[in-house]
PDB file of N, CA and C in Angstrom:
ATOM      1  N   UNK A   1     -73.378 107.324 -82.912  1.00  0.00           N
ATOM      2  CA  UNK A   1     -74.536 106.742 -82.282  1.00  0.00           C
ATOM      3  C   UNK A   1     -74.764 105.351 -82.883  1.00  0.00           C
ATOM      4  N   UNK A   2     -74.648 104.109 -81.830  1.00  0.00           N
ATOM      5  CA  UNK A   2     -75.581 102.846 -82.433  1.00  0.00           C
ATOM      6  C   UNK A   2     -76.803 103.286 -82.045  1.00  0.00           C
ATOM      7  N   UNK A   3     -77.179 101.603 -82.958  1.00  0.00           N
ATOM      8  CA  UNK A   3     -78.246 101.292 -82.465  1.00  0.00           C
ATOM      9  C   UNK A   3     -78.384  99.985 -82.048  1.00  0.00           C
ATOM     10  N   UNK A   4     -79.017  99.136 -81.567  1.00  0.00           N
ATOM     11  CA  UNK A   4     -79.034  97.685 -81.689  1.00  0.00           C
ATOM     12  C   UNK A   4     -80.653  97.133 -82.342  1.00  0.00           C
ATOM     13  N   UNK A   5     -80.586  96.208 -83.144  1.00  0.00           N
ATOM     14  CA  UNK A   5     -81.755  95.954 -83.874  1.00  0.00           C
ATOM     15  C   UNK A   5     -81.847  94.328 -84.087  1.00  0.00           C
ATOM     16  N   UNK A   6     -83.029  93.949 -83.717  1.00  0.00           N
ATOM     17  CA  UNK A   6     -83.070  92.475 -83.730  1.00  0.00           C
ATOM     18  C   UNK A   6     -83.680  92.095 -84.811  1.00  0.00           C
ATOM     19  N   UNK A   7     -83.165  90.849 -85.863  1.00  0.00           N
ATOM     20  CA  UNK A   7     -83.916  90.352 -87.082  1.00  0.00           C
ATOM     21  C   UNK A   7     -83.468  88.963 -87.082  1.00  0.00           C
ATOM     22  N   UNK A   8     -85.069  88.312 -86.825  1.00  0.00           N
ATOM     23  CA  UNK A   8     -84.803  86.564 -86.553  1.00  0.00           C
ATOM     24  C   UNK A   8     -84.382  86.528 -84.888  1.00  0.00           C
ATOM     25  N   UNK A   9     -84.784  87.421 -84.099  1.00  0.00           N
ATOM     26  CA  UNK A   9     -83.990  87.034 -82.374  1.00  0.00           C
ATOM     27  C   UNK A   9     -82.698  87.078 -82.477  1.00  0.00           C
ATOM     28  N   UNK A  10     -82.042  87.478 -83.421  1.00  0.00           N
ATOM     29  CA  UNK A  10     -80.590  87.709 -83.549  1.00  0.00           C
ATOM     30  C   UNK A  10     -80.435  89.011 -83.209  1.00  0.00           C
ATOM     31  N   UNK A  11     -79.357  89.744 -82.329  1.00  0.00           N
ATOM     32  CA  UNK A  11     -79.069  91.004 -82.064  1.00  0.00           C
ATOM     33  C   UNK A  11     -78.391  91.532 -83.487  1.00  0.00           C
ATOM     34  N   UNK A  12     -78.736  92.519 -83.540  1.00  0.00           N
ATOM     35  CA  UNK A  12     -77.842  93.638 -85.077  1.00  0.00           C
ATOM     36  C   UNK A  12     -77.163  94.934 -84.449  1.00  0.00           C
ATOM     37  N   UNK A  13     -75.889  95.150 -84.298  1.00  0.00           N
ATOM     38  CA  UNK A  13     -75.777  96.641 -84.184  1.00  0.00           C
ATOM     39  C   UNK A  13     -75.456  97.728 -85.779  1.00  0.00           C
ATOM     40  N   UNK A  14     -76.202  98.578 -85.469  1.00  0.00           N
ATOM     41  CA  UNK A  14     -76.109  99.522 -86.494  1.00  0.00           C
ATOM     42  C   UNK A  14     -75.268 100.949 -86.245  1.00  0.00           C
ATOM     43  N   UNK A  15     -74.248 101.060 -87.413  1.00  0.00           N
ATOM     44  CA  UNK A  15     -73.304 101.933 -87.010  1.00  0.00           C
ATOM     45  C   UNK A  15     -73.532 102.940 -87.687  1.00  0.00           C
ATOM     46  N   UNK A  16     -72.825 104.047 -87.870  1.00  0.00           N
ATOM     47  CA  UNK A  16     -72.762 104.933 -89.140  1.00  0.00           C
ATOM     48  C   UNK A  16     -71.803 104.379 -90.021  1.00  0.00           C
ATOM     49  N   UNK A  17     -72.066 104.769 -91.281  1.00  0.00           N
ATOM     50  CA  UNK A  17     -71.300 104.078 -92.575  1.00  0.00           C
ATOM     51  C   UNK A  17     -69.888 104.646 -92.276  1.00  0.00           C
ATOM     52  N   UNK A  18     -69.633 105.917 -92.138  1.00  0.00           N
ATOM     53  CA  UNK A  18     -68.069 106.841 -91.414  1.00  0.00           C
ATOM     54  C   UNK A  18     -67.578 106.024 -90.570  1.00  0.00           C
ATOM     55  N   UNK A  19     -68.513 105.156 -89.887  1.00  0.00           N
ATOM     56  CA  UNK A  19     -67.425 104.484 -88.843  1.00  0.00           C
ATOM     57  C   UNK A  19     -67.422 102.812 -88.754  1.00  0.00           C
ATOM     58  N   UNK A  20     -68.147 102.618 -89.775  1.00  0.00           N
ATOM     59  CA  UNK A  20     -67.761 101.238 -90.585  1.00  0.00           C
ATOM     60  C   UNK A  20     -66.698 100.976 -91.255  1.00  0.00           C
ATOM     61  N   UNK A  21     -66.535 102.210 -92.145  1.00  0.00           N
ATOM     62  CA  UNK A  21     -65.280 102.656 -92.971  1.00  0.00           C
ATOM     63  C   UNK A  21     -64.412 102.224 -92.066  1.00  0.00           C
ATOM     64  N   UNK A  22     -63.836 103.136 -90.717  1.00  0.00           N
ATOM     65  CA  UNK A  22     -63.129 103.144 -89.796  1.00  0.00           C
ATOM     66  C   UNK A  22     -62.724 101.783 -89.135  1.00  0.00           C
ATOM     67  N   UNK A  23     -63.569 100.828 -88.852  1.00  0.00           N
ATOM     68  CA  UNK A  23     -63.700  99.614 -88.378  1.00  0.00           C
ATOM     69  C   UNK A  23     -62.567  98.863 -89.347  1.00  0.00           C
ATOM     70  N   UNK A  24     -63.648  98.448 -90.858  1.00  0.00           N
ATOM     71  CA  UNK A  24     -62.553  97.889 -91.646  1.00  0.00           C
ATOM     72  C   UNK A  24     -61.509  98.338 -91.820  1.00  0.00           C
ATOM     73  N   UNK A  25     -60.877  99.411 -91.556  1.00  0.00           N
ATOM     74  CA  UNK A  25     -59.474  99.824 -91.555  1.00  0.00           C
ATOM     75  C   UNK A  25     -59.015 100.180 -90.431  1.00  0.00           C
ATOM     76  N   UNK A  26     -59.210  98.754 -89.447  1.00  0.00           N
ATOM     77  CA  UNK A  26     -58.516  98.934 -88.196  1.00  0.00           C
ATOM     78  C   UNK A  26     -58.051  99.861 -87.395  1.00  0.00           C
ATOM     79  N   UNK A  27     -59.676 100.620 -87.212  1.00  0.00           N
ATOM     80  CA  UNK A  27     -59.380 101.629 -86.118  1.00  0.00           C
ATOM     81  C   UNK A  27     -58.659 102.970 -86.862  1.00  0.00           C
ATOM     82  N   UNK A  28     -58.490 102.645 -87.858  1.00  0.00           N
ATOM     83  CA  UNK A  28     -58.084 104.379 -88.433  1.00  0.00           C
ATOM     84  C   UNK A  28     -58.985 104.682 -88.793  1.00  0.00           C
ATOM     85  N   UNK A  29     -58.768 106.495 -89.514  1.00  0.00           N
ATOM     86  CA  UNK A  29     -59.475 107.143 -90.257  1.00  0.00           C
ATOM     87  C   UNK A  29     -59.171 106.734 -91.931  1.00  0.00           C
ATOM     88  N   UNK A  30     -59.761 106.823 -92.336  1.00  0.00           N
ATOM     89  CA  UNK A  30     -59.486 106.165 -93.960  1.00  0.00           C
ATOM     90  C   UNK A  30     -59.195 107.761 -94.283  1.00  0.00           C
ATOM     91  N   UNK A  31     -57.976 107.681 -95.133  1.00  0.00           N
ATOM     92  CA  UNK A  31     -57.350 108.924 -95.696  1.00  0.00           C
ATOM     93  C   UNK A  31     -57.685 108.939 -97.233  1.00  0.00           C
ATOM     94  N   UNK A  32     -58.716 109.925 -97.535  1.00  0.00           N
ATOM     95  CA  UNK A  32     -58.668 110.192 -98.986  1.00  0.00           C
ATOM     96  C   UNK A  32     -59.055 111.566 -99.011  1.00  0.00           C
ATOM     97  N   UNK A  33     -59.115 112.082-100.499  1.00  0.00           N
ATOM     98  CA  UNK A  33     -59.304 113.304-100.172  1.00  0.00           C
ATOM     99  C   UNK A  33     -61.112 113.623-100.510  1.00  0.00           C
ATOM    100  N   UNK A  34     -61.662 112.382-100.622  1.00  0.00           N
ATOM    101  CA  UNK A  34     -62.938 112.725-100.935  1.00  0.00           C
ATOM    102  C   UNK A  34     -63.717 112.754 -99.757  1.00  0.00           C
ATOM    103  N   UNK A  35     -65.018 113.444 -99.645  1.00  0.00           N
ATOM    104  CA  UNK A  35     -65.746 113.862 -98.892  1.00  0.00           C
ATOM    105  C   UNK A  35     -66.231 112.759 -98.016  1.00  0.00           C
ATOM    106  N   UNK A  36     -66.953 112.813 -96.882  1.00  0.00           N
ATOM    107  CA  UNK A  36     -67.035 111.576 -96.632  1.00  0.00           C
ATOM    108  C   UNK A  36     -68.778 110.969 -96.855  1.00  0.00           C
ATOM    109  N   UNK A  37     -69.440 112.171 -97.429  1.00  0.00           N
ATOM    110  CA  UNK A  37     -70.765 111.720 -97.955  1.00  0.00           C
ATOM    111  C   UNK A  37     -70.475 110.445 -99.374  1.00  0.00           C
ATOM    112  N   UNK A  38     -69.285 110.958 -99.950  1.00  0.00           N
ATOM    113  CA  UNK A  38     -68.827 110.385-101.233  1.00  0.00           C
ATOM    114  C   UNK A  38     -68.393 108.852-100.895  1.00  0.00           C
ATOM    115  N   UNK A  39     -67.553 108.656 -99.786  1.00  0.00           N
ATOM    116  CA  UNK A  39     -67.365 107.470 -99.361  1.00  0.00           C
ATOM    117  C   UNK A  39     -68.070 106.764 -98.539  1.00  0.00           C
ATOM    118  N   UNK A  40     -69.139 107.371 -98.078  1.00  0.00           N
ATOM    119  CA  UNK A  40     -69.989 106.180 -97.925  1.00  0.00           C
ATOM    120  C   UNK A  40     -71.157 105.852 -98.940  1.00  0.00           C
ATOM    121  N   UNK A  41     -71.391 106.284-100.021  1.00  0.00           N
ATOM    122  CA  UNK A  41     -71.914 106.097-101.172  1.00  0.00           C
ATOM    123  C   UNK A  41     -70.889 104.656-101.806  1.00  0.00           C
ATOM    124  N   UNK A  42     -69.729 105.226-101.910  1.00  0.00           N
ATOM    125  CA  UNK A  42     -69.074 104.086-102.320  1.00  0.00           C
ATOM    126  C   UNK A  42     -69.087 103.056-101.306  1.00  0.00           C
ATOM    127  N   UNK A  43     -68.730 102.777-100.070  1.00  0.00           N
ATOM    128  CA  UNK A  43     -68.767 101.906 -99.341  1.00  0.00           C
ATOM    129  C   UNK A  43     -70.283 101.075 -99.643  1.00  0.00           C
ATOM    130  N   UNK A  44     -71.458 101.965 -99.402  1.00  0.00           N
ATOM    131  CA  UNK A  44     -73.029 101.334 -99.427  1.00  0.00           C
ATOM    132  C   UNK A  44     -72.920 100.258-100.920  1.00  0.00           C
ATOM    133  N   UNK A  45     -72.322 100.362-102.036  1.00  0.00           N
ATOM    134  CA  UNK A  45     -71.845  99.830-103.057  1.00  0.00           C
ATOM    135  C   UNK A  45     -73.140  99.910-104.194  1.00  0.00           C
ATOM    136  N   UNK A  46     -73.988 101.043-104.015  1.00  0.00           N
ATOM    137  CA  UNK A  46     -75.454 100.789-104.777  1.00  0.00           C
ATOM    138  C   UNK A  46     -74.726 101.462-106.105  1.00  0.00           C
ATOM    139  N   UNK A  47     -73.510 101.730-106.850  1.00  0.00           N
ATOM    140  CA  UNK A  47     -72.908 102.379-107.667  1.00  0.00           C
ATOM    141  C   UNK A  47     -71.565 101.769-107.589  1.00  0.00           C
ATOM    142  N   UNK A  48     -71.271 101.619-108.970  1.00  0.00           N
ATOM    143  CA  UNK A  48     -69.651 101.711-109.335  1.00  0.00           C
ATOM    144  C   UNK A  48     -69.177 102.855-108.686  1.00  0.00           C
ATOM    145  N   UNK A  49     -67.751 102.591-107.784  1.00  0.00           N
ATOM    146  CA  UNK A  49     -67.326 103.685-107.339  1.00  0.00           C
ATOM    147  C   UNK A  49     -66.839 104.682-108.515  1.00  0.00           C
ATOM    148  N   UNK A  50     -66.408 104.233-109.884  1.00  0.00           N
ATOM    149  CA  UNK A  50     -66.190 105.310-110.643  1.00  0.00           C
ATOM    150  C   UNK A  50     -67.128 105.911-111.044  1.00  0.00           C
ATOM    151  N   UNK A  51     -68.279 105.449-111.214  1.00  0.00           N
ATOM    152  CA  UNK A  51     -69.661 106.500-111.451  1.00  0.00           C
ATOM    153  C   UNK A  51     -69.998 107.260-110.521  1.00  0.00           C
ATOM    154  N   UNK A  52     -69.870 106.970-109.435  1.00  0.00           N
ATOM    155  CA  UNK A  52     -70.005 108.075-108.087  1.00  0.00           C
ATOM    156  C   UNK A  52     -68.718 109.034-108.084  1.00  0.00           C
ATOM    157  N   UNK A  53     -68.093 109.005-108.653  1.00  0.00           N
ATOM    158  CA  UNK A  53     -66.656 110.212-108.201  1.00  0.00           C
ATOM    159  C   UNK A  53     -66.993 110.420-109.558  1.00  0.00           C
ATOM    160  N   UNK A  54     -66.740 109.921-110.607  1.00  0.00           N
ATOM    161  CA  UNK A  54     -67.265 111.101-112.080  1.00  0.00           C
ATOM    162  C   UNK A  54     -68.378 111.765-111.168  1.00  0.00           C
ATOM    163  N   UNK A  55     -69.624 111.105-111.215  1.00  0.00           N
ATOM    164  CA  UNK A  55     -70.671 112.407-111.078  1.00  0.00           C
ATOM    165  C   UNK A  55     -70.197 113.764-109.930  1.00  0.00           C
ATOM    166  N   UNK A  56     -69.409 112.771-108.799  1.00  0.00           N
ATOM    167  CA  UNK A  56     -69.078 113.907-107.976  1.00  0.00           C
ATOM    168  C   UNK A  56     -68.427 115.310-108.485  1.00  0.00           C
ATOM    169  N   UNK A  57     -67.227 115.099-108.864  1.00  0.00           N
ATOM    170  CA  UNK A  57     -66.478 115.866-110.261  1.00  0.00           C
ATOM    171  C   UNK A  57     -66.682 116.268-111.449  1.00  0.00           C
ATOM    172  N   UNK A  58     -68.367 116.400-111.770  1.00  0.00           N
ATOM    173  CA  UNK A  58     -68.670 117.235-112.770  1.00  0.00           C
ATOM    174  C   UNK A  58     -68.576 116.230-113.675  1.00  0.00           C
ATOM    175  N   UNK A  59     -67.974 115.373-114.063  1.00  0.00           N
ATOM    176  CA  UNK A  59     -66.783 114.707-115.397  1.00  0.00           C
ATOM    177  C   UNK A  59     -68.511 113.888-116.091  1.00  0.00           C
ATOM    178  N   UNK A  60     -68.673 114.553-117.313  1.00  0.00           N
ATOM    179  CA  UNK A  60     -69.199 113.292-118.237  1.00  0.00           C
ATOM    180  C   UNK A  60     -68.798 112.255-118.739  1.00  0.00           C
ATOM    181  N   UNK A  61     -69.450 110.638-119.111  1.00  0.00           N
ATOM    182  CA  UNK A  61     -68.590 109.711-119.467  1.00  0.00           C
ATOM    183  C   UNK A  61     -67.552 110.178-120.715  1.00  0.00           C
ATOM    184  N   UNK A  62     -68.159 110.889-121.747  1.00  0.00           N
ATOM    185  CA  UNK A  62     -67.089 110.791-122.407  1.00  0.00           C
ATOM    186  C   UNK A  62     -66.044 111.719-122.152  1.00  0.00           C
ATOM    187  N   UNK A  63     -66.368 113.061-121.167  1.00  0.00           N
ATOM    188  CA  UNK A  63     -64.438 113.398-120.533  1.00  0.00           C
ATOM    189  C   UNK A  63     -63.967 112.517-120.287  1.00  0.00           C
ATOM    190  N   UNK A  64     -64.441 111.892-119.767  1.00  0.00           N
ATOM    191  CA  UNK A  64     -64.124 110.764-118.464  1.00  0.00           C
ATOM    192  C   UNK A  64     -63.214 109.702-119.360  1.00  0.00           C
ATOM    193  N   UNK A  65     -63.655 109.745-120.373  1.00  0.00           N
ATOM    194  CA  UNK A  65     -62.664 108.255-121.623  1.00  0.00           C
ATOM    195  C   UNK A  65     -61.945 108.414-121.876  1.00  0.00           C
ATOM    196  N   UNK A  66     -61.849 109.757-122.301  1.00  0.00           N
ATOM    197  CA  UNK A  66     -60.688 110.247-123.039  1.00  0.00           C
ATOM    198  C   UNK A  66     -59.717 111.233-122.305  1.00  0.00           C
ATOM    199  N   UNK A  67     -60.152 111.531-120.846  1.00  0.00           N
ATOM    200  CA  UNK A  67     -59.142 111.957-119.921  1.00  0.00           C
ATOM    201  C   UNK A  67     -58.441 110.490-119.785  1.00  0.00           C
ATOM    202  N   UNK A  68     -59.062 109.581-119.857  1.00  0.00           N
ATOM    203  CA  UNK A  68     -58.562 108.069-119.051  1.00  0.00           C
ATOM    204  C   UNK A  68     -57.720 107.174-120.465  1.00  0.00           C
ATOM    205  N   UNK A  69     -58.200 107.569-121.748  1.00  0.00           N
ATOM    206  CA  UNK A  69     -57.634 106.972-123.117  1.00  0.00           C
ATOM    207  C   UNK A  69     -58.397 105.786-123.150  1.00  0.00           C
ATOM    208  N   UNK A  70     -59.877 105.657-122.664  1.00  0.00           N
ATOM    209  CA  UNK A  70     -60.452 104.887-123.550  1.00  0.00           C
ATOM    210  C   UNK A  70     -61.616 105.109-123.414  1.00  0.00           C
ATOM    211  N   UNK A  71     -62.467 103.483-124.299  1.00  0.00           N
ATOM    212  CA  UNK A  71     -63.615 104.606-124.843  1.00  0.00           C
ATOM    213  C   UNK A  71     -64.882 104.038-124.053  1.00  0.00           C
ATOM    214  N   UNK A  72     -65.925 105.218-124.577  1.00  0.00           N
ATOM    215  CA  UNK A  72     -67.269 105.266-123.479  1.00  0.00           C
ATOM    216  C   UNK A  72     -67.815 103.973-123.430  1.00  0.00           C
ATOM    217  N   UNK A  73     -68.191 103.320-124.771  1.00  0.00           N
ATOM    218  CA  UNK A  73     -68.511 102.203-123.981  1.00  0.00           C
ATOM    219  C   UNK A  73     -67.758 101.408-123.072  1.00  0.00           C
ATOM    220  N   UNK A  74     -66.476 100.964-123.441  1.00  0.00           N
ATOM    221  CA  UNK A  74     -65.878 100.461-122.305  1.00  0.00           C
ATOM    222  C   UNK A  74     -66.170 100.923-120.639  1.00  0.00           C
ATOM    223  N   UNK A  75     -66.160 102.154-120.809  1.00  0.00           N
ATOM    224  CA  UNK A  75     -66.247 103.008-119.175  1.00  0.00           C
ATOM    225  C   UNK A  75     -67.350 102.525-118.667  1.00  0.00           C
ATOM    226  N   UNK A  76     -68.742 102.511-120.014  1.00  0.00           N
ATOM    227  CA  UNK A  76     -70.239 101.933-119.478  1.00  0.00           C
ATOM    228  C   UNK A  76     -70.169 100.961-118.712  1.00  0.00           C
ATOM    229  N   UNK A  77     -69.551  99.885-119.540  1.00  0.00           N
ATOM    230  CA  UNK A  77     -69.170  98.430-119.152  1.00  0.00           C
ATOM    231  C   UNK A  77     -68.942  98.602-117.831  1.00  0.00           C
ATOM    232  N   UNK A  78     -67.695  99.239-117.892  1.00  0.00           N
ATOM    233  CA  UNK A  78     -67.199  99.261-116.355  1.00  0.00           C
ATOM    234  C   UNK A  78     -68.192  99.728-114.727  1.00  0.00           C
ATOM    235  N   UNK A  79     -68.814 100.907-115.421  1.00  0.00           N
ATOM    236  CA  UNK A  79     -69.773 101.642-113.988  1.00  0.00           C
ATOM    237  C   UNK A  79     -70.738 100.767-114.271  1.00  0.00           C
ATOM    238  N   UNK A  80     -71.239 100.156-115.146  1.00  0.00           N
ATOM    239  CA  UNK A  80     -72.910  99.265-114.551  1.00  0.00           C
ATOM    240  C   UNK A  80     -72.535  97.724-113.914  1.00  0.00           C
ATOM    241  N   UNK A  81     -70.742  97.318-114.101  1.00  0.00           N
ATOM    242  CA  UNK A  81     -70.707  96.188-113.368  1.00  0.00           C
ATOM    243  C   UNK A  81     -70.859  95.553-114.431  1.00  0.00           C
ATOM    244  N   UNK A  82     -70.730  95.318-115.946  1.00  0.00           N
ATOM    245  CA  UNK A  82     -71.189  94.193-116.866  1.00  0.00           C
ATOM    246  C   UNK A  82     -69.447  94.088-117.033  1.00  0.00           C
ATOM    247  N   UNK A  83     -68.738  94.714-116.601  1.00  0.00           N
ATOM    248  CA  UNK A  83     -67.040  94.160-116.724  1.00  0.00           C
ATOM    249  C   UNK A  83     -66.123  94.671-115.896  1.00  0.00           C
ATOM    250  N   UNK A  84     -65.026  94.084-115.060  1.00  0.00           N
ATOM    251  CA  UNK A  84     -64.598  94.783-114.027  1.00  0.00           C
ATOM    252  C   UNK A  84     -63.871  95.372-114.061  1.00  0.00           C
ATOM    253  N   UNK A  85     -63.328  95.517-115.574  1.00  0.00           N
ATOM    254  CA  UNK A  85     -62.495  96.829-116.060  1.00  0.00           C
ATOM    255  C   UNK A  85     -60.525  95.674-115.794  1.00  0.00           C
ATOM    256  N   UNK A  86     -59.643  96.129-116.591  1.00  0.00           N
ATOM    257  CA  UNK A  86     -58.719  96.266-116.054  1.00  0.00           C
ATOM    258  C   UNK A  86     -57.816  96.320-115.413  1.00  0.00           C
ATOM    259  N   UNK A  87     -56.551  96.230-114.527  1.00  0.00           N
ATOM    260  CA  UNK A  87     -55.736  97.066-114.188  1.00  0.00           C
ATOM    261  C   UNK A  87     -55.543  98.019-114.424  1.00  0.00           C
ATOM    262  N   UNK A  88     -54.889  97.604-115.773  1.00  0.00           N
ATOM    263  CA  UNK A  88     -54.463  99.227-116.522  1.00  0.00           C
ATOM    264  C   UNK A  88     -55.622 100.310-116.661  1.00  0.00           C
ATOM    265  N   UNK A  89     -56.723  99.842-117.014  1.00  0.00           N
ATOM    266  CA  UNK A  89     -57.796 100.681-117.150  1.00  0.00           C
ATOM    267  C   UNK A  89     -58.277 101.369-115.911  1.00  0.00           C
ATOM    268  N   UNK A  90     -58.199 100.643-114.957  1.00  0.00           N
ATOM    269  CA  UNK A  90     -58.324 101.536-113.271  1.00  0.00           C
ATOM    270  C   UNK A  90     -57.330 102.237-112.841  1.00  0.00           C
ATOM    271  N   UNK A  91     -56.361 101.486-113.185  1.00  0.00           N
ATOM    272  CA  UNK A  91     -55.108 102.765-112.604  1.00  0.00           C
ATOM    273  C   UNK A  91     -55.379 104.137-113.185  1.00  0.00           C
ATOM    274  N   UNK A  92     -55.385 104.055-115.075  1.00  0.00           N
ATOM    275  CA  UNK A  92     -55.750 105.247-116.085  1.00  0.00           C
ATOM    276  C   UNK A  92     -57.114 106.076-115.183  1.00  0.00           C
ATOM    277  N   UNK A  93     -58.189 105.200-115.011  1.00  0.00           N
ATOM    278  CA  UNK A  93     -59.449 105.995-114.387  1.00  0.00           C
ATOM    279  C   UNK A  93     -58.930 106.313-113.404  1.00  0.00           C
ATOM    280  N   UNK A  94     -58.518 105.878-112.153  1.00  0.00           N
ATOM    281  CA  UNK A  94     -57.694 106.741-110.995  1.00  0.00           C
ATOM    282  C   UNK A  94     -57.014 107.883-111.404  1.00  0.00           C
ATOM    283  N   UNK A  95     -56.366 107.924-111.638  1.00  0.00           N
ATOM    284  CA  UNK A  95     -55.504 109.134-111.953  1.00  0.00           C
ATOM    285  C   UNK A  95     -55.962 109.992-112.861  1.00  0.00           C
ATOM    286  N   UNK A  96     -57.408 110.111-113.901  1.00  0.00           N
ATOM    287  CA  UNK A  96     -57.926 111.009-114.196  1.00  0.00           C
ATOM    288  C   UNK A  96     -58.888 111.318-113.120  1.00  0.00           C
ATOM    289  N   UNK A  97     -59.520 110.409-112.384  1.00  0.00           N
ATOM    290  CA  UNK A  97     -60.505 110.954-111.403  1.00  0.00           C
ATOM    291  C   UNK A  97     -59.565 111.923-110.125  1.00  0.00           C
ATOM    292  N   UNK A  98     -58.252 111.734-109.897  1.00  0.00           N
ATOM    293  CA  UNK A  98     -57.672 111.981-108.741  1.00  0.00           C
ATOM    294  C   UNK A  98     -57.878 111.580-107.648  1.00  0.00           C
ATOM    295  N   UNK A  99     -57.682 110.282-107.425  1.00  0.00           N
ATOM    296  CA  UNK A  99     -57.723 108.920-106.533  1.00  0.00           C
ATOM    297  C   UNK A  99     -56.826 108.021-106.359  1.00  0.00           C
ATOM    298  N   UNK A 100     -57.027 107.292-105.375  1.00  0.00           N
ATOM    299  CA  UNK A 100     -55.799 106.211-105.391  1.00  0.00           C
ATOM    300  C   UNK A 100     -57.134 105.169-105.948  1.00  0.00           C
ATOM    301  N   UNK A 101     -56.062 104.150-106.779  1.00  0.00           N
ATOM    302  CA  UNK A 101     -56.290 103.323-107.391  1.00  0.00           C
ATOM    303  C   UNK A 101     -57.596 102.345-106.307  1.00  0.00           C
ATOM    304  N   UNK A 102     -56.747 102.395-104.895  1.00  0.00           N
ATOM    305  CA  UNK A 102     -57.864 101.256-104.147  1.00  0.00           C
ATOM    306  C   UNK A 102     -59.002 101.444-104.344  1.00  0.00           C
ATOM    307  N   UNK A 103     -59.412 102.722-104.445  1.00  0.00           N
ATOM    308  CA  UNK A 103     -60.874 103.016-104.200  1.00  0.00           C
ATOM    309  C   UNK A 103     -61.989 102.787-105.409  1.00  0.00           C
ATOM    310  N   UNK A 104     -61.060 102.355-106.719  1.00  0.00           N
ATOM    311  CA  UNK A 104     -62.007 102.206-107.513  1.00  0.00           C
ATOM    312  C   UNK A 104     -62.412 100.226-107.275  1.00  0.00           C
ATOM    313  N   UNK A 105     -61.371  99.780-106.323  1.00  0.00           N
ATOM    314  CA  UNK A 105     -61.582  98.433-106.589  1.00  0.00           C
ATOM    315  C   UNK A 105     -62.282  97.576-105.572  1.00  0.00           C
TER     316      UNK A 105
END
Protein backbone atom coordinates (compact mmCIF):
# COMPACT_ATOMS: atom_id res chain seq x y z
CA UNK A 1 0.00 0.00 0.00
CA UNK A 2 1.20 3.76 -0.84
CA UNK A 3 0.40 6.58 0.12
CA UNK A 4 0.96 9.98 -1.41
CA UNK A 5 1.73 12.92 1.02
CA UNK A 6 2.39 16.51 0.30
CA UNK A 7 5.21 18.63 2.31
CA UNK A 8 5.97 22.23 0.94
CA UNK A 9 3.26 21.49 -2.30
CA UNK A 10 5.70 18.92 -3.19
CA UNK A 11 4.08 15.40 -3.81
CA UNK A 12 5.77 12.46 -1.35
CA UNK A 13 5.00 8.85 -1.98
CA UNK A 14 5.21 6.65 1.00
CA UNK A 15 6.11 3.03 0.69
CA UNK A 16 6.63 0.23 3.07
CA UNK A 17 10.25 -0.03 4.29
CA UNK A 18 10.05 -4.13 2.69
CA UNK A 19 9.60 -2.53 -0.44
CA UNK A 20 12.04 0.24 -0.32
CA UNK A 21 14.51 -2.43 0.48
CA UNK A 22 13.25 -4.00 -2.82
CA UNK A 23 13.45 -0.77 -4.90
CA UNK A 24 17.15 -0.14 -3.96
CA UNK A 25 17.97 -3.51 -5.05
CA UNK A 26 16.51 -3.26 -8.33
CA UNK A 27 13.39 -4.87 -8.21
CA UNK A 28 14.57 -7.92 -6.24
CA UNK A 29 13.90 -9.39 -3.03
CA UNK A 30 16.94 -8.70 -0.81
CA UNK A 31 18.18 -12.23 0.27
CA UNK A 32 19.23 -12.57 3.87
CA UNK A 33 18.37 -14.75 6.33
CA UNK A 34 17.13 -12.17 8.76
CA UNK A 35 13.62 -11.38 9.42
CA UNK A 36 12.28 -8.71 7.66
CA UNK A 37 11.07 -6.68 10.84
CA UNK A 38 15.06 -6.83 11.48
CA UNK A 39 15.80 -5.28 8.13
CA UNK A 40 13.87 -2.65 8.14
CA UNK A 41 15.13 -1.54 11.52
CA UNK A 42 18.40 -1.62 9.86
CA UNK A 43 17.40 0.05 6.71
CA UNK A 44 15.32 3.01 9.04
CA UNK A 45 19.20 3.43 10.30
CA UNK A 46 17.99 4.73 14.01
CA UNK A 47 20.78 1.87 15.19
CA UNK A 48 24.07 0.45 14.20
CA UNK A 49 23.11 -2.46 12.22
CA UNK A 50 25.38 -4.53 14.53
CA UNK A 51 23.50 -3.48 17.61
CA UNK A 52 20.25 -4.46 16.07
CA UNK A 53 21.28 -8.16 15.05
CA UNK A 54 23.31 -8.62 18.50
CA UNK A 55 20.13 -7.65 20.31
CA UNK A 56 18.18 -9.72 17.79
CA UNK A 57 20.41 -12.89 18.66
CA UNK A 58 20.37 -12.78 22.26
CA UNK A 59 24.38 -11.92 22.00
CA UNK A 60 25.65 -9.43 24.85
CA UNK A 61 28.40 -6.93 23.92
CA UNK A 62 30.86 -8.76 25.55
CA UNK A 63 29.89 -12.38 23.72
CA UNK A 64 29.73 -10.37 21.02
CA UNK A 65 33.87 -9.29 21.39
CA UNK A 66 35.12 -12.10 22.03
CA UNK A 67 33.04 -14.30 19.61
CA UNK A 68 34.42 -11.48 17.10
CA UNK A 69 38.29 -11.25 18.99
CA UNK A 70 37.92 -7.92 20.11
CA UNK A 71 37.19 -5.87 22.75
CA UNK A 72 33.90 -4.22 24.20
CA UNK A 73 34.87 -1.03 24.05
CA UNK A 74 35.91 -1.12 20.63
CA UNK A 75 32.39 -2.87 19.66
CA UNK A 76 30.83 0.33 21.78
CA UNK A 77 32.71 2.55 19.52
CA UNK A 78 31.47 0.80 16.73
CA UNK A 79 27.33 0.45 17.52
CA UNK A 80 27.00 4.20 18.80
CA UNK A 81 28.71 5.42 15.44
CA UNK A 82 31.78 7.22 17.39
CA UNK A 83 34.01 4.82 14.85
CA UNK A 84 33.20 2.96 11.77
CA UNK A 85 34.94 0.01 12.79
CA UNK A 86 37.29 -1.75 10.35
CA UNK A 87 37.29 -4.10 7.61
CA UNK A 88 38.72 -6.66 9.38
CA UNK A 89 36.68 -5.90 12.35
CA UNK A 90 33.27 -6.17 10.27
CA UNK A 91 34.06 -9.03 8.41
CA UNK A 92 35.10 -10.76 12.24
CA UNK A 93 31.51 -9.15 13.50
CA UNK A 94 29.77 -10.69 10.38
CA UNK A 95 30.64 -13.94 10.74
CA UNK A 96 30.07 -14.09 14.49
CA UNK A 97 26.67 -12.46 14.00
CA UNK A 98 25.93 -14.88 10.88
CA UNK A 99 25.65 -12.31 8.13
CA UNK A 100 27.08 -11.22 5.11
CA UNK A 101 29.47 -8.65 5.65
CA UNK A 102 27.18 -5.96 3.46
CA UNK A 103 24.78 -5.62 5.96
CA UNK A 104 26.84 -4.39 8.64
CA UNK A 105 28.04 -1.56 6.22
Amino acid sequence: MTELLHIDGKPFVIVPMHEYRRLLNGGKEVETTLPSMIMDQISAGQDHPVKIIRRFRGITQVELAAAAGLSRPYLTEIETGKKNGSIAALKTLAKALAVDVGILI
